[in-house]
Protein backbone atom coordinates (compact mmCIF):
# COMPACT_ATOMS: atom_id res chain seq x y z
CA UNK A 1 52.06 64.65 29.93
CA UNK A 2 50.26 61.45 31.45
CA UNK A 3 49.47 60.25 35.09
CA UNK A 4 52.55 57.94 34.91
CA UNK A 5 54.80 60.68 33.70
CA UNK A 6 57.02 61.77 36.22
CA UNK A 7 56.88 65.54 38.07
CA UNK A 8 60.14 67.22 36.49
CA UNK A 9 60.62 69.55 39.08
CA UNK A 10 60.15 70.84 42.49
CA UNK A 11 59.58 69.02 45.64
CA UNK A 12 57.68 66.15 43.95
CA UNK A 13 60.52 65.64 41.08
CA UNK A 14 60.33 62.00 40.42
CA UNK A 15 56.85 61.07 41.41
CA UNK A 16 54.26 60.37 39.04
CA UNK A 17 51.82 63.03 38.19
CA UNK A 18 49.23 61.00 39.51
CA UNK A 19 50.78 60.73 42.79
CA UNK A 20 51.94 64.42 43.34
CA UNK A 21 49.14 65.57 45.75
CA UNK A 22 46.85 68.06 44.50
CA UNK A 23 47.34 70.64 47.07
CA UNK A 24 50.84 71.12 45.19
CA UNK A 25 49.36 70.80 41.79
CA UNK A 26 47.15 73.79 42.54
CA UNK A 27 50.11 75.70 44.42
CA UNK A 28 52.49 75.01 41.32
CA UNK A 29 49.48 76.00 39.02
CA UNK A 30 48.95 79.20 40.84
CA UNK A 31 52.99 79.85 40.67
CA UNK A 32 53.16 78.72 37.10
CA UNK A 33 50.38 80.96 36.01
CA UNK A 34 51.92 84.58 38.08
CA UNK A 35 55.13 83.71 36.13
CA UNK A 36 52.88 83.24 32.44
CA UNK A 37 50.76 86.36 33.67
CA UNK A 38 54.00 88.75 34.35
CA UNK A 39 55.03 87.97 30.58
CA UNK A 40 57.98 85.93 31.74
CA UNK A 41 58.62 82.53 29.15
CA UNK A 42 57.44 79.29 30.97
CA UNK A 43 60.36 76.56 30.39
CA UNK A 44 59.03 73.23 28.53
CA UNK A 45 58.20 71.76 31.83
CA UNK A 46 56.53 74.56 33.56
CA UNK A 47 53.83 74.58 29.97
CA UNK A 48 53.92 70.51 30.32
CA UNK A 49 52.86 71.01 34.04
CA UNK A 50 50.58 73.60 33.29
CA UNK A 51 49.05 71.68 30.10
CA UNK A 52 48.31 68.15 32.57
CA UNK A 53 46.53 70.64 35.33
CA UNK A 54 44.69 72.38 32.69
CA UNK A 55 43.69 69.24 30.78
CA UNK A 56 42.72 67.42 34.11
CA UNK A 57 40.83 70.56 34.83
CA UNK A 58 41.67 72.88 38.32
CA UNK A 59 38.69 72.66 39.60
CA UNK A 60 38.79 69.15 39.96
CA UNK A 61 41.65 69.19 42.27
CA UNK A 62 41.15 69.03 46.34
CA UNK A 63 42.60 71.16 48.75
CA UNK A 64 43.95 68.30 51.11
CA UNK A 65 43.96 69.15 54.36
């Protein structure tokens, strides 16, 4: 997944990644990993989500207030 791919889900579904605000990212992140954690199967998007966070790197994102 790239910057110009679109979000394929949620609120944000449509948007590029790069425009989806980071406060979501980390919220969807956070969501994404309970479900991973609980030993439930992530669908293709949820890992393709959870792949662009990870490669872009969580702590890199900004709480935007």
């Amino acid at each position: 997944m790239t910057d110009q791919d679109p979000m394929p889900f949620g609120m944000h579904k449509g948007k590029s990644m790069a425009n989806v605000p980071d406060s979501y990212l980390i919220w969807i992140y956070n969501r994404i990993q309970i479900k991973a954690e609980s030993g439930n199967n992530l669908t293709k998007d949820e890992a393709a989500v959870l792949g662009y966070i990870e490669d872009f790197g969580v702590e890199n994102l900004e709480i935007e207030y």
